[in-house]
C-alpha atoms as a PDB file:
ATOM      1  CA  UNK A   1     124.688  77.018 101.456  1.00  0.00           C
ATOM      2  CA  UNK A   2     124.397  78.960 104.752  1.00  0.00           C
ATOM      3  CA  UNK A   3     127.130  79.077 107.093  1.00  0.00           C
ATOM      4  CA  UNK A   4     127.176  78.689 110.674  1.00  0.00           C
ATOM      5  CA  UNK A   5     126.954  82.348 112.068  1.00  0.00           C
ATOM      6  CA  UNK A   6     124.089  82.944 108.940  1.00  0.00           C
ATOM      7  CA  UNK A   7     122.011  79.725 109.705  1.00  0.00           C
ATOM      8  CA  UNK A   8     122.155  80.544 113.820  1.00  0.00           C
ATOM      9  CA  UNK A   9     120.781  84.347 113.135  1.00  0.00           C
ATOM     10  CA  UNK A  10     117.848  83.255 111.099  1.00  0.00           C
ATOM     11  CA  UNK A  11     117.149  80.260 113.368  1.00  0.00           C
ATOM     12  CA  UNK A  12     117.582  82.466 116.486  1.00  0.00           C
ATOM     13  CA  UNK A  13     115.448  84.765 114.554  1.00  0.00           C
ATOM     14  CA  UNK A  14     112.596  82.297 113.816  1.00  0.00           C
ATOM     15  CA  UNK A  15     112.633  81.021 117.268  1.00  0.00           C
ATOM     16  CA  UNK A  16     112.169  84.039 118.494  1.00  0.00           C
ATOM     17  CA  UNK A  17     108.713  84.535 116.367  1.00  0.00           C
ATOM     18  CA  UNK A  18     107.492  81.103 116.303  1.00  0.00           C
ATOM     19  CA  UNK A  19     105.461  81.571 120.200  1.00  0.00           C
ATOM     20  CA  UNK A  20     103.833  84.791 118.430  1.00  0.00           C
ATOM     21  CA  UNK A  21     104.273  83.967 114.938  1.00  0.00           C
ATOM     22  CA  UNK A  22     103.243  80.181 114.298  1.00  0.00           C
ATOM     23  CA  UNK A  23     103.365  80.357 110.382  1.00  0.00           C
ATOM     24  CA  UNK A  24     106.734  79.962 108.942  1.00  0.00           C
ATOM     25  CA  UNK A  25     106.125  81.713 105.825  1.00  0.00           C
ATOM     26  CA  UNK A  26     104.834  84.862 107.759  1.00  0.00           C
ATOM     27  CA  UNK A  27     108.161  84.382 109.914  1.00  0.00           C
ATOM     28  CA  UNK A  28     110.257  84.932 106.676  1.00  0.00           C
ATOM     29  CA  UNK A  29     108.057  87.780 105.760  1.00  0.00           C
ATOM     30  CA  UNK A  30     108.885  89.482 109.227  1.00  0.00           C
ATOM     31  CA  UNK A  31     112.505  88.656 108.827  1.00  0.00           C
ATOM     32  CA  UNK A  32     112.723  89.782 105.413  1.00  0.00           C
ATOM     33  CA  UNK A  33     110.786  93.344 106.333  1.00  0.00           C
ATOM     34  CA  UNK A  34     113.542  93.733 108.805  1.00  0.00           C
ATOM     35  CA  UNK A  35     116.089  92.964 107.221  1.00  0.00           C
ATOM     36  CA  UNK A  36     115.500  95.664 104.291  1.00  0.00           C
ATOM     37  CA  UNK A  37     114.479  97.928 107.101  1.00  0.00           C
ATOM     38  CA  UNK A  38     118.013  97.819 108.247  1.00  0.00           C
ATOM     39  CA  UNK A  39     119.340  97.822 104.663  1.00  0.00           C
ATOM     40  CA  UNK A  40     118.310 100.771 104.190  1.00  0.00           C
ATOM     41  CA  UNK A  41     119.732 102.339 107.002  1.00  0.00           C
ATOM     42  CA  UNK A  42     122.878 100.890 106.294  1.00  0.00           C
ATOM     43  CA  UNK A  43     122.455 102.346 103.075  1.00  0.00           C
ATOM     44  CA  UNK A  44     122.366 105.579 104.332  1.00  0.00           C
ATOM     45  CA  UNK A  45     124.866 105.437 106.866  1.00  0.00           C
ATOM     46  CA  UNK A  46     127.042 104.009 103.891  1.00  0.00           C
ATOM     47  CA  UNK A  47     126.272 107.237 102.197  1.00  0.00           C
ATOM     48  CA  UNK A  48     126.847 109.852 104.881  1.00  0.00           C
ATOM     49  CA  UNK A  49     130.686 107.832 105.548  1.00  0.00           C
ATOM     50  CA  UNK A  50     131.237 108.948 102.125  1.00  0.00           C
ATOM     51  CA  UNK A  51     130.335 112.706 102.384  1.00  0.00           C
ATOM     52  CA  UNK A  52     126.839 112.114 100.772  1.00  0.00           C
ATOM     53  CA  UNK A  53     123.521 112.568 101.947  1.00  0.00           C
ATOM     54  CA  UNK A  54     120.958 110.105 103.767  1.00  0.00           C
ATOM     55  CA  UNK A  55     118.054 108.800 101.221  1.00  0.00           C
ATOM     56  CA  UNK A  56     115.558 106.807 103.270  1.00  0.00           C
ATOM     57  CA  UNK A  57     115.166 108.288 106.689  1.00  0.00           C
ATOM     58  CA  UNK A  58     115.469 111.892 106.203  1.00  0.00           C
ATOM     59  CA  UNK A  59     112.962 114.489 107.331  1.00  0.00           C
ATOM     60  CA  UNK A  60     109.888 113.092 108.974  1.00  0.00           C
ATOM     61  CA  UNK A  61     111.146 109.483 108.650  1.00  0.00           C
ATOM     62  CA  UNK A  62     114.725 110.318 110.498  1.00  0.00           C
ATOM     63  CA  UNK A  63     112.919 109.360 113.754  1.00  0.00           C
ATOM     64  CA  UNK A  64     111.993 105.698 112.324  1.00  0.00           C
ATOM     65  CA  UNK A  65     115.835 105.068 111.517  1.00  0.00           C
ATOM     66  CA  UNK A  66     117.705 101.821 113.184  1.00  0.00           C
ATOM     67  CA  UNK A  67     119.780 103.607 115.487  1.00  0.00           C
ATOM     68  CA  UNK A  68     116.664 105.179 117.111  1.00  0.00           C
ATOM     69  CA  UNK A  69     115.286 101.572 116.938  1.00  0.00           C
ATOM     70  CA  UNK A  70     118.218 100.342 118.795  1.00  0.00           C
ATOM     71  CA  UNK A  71     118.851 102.971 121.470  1.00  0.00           C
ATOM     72  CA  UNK A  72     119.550 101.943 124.916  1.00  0.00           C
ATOM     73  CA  UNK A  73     117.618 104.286 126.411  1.00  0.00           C
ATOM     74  CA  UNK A  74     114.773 103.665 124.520  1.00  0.00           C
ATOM     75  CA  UNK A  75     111.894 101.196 126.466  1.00  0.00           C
ATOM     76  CA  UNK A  76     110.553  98.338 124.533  1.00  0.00           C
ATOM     77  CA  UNK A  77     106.794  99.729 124.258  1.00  0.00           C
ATOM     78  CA  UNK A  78     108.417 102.905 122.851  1.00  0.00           C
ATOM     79  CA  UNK A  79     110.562 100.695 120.524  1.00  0.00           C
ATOM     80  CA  UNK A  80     107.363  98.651 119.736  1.00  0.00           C
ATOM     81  CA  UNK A  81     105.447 101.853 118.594  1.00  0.00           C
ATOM     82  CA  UNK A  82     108.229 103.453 116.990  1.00  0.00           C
ATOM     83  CA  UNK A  83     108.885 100.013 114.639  1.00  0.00           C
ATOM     84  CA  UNK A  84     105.572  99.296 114.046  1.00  0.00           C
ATOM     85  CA  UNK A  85     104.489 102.950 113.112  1.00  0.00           C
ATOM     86  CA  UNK A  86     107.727 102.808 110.966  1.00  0.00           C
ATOM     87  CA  UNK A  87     106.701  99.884 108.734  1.00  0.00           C
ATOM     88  CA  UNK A  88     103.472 100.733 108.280  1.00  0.00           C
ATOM     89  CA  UNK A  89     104.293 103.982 107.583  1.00  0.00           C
ATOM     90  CA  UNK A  90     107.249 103.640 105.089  1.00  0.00           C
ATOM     91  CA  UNK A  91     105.054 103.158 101.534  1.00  0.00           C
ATOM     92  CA  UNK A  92     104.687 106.921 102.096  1.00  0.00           C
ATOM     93  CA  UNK A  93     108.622 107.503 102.573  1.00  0.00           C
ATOM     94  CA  UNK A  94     109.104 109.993  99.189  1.00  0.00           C
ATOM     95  CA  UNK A  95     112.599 108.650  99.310  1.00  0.00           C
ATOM     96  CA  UNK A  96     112.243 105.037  98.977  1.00  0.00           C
ATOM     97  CA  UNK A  97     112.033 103.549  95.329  1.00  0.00           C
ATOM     98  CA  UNK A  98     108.730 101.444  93.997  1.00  0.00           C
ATOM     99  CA  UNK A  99     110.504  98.678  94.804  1.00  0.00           C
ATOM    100  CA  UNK A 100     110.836  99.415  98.517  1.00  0.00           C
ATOM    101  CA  UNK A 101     107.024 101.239  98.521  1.00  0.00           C
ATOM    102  CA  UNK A 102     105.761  98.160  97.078  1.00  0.00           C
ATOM    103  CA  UNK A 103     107.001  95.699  99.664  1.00  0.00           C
ATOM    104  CA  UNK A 104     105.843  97.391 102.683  1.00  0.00           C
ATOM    105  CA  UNK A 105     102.867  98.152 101.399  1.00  0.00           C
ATOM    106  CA  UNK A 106     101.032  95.880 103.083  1.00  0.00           C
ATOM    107  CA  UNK A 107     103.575  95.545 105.922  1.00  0.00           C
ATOM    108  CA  UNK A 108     102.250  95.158 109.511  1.00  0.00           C
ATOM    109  CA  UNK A 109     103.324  94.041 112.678  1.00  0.00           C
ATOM    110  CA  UNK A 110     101.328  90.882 113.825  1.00  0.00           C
ATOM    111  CA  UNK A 111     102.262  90.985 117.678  1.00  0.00           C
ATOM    112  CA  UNK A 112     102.231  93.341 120.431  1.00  0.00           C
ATOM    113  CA  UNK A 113     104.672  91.900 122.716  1.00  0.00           C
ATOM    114  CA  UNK A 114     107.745  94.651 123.204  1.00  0.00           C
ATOM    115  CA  UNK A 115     110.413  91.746 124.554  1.00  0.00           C
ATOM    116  CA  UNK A 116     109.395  89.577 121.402  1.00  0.00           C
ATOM    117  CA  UNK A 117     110.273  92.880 119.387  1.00  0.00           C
ATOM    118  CA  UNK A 118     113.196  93.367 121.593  1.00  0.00           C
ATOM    119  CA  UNK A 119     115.027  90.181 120.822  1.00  0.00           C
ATOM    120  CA  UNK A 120     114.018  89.962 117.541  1.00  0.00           C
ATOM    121  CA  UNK A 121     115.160  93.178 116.213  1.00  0.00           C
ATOM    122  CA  UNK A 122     118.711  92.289 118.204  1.00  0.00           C
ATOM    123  CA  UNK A 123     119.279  89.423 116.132  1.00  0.00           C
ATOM    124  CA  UNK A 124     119.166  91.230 113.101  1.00  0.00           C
ATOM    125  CA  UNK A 125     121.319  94.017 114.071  1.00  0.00           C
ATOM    126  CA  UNK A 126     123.839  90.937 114.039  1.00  0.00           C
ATOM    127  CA  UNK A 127     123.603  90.892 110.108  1.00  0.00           C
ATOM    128  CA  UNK A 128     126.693  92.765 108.176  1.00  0.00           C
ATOM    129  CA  UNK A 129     126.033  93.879 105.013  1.00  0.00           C
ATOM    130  CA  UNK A 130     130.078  93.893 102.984  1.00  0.00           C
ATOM    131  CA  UNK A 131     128.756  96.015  99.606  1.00  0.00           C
ATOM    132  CA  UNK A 132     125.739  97.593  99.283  1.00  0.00           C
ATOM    133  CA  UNK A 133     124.417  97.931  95.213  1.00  0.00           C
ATOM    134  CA  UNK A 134     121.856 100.264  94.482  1.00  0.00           C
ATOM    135  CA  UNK A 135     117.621  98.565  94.383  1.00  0.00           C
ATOM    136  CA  UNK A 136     117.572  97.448  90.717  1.00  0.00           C
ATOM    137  CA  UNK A 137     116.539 100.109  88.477  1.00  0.00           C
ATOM    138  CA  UNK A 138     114.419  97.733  86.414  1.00  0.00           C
ATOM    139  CA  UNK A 139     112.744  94.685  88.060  1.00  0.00           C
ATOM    140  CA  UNK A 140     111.215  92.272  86.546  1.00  0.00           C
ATOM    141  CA  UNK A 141     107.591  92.262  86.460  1.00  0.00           C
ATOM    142  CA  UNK A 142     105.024  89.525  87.286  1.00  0.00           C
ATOM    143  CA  UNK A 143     101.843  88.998  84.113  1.00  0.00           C
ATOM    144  CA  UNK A 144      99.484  91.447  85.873  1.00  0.00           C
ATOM    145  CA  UNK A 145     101.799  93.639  86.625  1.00  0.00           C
ATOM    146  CA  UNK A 146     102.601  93.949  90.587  1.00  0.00           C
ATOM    147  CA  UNK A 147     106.269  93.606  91.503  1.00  0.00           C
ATOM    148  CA  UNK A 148     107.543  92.225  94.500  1.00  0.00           C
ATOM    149  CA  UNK A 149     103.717  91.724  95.310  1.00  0.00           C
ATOM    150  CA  UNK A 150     104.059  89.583  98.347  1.00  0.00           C
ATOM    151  CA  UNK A 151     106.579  88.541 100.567  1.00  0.00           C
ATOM    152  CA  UNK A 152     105.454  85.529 100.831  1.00  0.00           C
ATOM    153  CA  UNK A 153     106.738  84.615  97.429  1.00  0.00           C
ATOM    154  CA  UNK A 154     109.727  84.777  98.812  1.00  0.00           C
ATOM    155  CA  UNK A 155     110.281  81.266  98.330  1.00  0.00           C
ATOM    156  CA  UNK A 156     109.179  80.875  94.363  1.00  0.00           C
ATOM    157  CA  UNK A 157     111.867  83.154  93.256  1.00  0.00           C
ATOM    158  CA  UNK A 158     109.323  86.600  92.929  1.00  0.00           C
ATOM    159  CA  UNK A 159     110.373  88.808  95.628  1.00  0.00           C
ATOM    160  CA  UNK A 160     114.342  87.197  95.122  1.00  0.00           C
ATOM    161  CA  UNK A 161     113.911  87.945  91.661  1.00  0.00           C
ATOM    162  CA  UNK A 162     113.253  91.661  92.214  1.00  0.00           C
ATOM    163  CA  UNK A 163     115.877  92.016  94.807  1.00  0.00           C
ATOM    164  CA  UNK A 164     119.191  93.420  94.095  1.00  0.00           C
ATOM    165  CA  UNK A 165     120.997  89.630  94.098  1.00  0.00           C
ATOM    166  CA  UNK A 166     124.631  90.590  94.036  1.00  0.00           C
ATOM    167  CA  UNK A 167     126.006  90.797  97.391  1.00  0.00           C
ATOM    168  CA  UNK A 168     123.505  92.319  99.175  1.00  0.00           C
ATOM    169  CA  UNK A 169     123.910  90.867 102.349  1.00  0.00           C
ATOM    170  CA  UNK A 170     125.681  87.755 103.954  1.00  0.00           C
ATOM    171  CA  UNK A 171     122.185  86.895 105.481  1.00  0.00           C
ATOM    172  CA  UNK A 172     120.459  87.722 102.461  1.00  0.00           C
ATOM    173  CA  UNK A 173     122.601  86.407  99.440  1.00  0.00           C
ATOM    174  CA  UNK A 174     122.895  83.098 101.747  1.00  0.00           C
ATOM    175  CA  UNK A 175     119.036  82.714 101.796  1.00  0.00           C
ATOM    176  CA  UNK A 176     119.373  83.402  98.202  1.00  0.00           C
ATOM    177  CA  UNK A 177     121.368  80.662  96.977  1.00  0.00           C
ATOM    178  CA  UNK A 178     119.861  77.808  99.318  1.00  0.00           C
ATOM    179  CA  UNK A 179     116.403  78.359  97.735  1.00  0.00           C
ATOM    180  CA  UNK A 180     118.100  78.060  94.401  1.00  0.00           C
ATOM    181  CA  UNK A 181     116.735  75.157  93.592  1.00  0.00           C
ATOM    182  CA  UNK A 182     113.486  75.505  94.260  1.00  0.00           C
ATOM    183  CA  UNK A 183     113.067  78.708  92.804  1.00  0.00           C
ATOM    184  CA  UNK A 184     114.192  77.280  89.956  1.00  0.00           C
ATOM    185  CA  UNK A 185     111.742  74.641  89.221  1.00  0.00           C
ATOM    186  CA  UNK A 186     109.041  76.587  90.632  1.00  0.00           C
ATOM    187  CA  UNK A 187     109.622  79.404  87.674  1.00  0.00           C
ATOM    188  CA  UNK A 188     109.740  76.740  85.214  1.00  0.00           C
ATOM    189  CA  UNK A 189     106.900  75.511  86.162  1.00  0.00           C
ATOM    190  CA  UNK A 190     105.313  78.831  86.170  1.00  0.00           C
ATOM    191  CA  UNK A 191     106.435  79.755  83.009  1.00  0.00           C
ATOM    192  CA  UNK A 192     104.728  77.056  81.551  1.00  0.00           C
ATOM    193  CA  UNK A 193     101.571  78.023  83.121  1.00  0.00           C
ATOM    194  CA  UNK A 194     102.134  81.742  81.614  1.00  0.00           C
ATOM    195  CA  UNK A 195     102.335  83.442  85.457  1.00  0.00           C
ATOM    196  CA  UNK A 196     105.874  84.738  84.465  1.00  0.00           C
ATOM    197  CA  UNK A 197     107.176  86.427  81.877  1.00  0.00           C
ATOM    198  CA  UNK A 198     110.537  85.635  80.265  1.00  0.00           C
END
């Protein structure tokens, strides 16, 4: 079940989108690419803390990091280019794991308004992450093969499924076990039609 400060973010989040993004699955998609954006970051600021080195936005991809994103100084067209440039360009991030290169693969930003951007990317600098597991070395993978194929999935238990489910986030892990349910008779029901494999 969500709590309150959870259930306000994503519904701040979604209200944000809805004038420029009317479709509430593509909503989840957008808050779900952000969110992993700033995972990752938070991965590697995680790693740095403890005398290691960043893994995600290093090199060419440093500039696309979240604390660029969220600079003061930084105007929103600038933050717009720099965000959507990032997305699109992270399936070629050397550092990222299939997992990761799979889900933005076909990653996009579907608006080109920089206060839309603005807020939105505010709310989820709100999330906290408390631990942060390695992606799972071993995902489970769909009949034909894809993993983590679409987003939009999100709800039948695919992309969850592929995710890293312990603890990953409050946000995250909240979203996780509210959909429980569902996900739950949607992969039986799959199963039966022989879209999943056990």
């Amino acid at each position: 079940m969500l709590d309150t400060d959870t259930k306000r973010r994503i519904d701040t989040a979604r209200d944000i989108l809805v004038g420029k993004v009317p479709d509430p699955k593509s909503q989840v998609e957008q808050i779900t690419i952000a969110l992993i954006y700033k995972f990752m970051d938070d991965m590697d600021a995680e790693s740095e803390e403890l005398g290691g080195k960043r893994k995600f936005f290093t090199k060419e991809f440093a500039r696309y990091g979240w604390a660029q994103l969220m600079n003061p100084r930084m105007g929103g067209h600038e933050m717009l280019g720099l965000y959507a440039e990032g997305i699109t360009r992270m399936p070629e991030n050397p550092g990222i794991p299939p997992l990761f290169r799979d889900i933005f693969k076909n990653a996009y930003l579907p608006y080109r308004d920089p206060e839309t951007l603005k807020a939105f990317l505010k709310i989820i600098d709100e999330f906290t992450y408390d631990h942060i597991p390695p992606p799972h070395p071993h995902p489970p993978r769909l009949a034909d093969g894809g993993v983590g194929r679409s987003l939009r999935s999100h709800f039948d238990g695919t992309f969850w499924n592929c995710a890293p489910p312990k603890r990953l986030c409050r946000g995250w892990n909240s979203c996780h076990q509210s959909s429980k349910h569902r996900r739950r008779s949607d992969q039986q029901r799959r199963r039966q039609d022989g879209v999943l494999r056990n």
